[in-house]
Protein backbone atom coordinates (compact mmCIF):
# COMPACT_ATOMS: atom_id res chain seq x y z
CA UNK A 1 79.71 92.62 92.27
CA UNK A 2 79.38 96.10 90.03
CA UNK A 3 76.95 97.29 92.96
CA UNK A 4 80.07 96.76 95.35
CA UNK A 5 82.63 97.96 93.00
CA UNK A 6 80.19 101.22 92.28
CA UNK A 7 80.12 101.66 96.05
CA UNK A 8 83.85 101.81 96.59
CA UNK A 9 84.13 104.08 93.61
CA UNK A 10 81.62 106.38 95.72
CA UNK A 11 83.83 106.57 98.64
CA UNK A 12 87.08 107.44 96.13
CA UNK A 13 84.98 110.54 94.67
CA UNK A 14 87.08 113.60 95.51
CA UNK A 15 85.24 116.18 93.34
CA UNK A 16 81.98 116.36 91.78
CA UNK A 17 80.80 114.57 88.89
CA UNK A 18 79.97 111.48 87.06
CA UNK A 19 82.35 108.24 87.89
CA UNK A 20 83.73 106.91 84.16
CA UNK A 21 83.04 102.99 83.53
CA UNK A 22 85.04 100.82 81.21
CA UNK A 23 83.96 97.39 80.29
CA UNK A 24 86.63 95.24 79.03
CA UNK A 25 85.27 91.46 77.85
CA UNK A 26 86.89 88.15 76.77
CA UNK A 27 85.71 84.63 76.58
CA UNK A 28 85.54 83.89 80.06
CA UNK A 29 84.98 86.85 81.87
CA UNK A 30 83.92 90.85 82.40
CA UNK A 31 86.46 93.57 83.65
CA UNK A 32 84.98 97.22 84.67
CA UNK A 33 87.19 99.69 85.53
CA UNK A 34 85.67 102.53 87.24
CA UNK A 35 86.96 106.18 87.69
CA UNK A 36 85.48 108.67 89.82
CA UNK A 37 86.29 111.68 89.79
CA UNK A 38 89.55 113.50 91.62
CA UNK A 39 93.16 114.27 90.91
CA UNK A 40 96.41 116.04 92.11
CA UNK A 41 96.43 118.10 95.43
CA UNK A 42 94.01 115.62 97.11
CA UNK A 43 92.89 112.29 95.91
CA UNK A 44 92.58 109.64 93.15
CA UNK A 45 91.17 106.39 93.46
CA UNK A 46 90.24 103.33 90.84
CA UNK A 47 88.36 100.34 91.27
CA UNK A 48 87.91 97.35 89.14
CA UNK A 49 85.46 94.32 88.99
CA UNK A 50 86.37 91.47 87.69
CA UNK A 51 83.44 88.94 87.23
CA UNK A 52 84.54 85.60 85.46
CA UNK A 53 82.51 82.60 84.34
CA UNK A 54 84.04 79.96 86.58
CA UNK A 55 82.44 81.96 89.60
CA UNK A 56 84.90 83.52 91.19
CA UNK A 57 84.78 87.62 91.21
CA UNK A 58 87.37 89.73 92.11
CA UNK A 59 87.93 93.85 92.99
CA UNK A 60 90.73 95.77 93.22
CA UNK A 61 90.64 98.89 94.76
CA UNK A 62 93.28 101.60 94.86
CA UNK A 63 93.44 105.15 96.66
CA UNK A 64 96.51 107.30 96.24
CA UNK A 65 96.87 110.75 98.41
CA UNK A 66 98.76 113.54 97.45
């Protein structure tokens, strides 16, 4: 799943630079929230993983343009 998220966040990269990761936990499953880089005047995207212990994974994946 992260290798899928991480590929999304790829294609969202507007500018140079390293794509921020947060991991968010709970008892039952693993949120990452990645943030490549980008911003006003162009670009910004975010994509989250969502991997949870019964099995089923999600991703959310959002692109805004300016």
């Amino acid at each position: 799943m992260d290798s899928v998220a991480v590929a999304y966040a790829e294609q969202a990269r507007q500018f140079d630079g390293s794509i921020d990761e947060q991991v968010t936990q709970t008892d039952d499953s693993t949120a990452t929230r990645y943030l490549p880089p980008g911003g006003a005047g162009g670009y910004q995207g975010e994509v989250y993983a969502v991997d949870t212990d019964s099995g089923d994974d999600y991703l959310y994946y959002v692109l805004l343009n300016d």
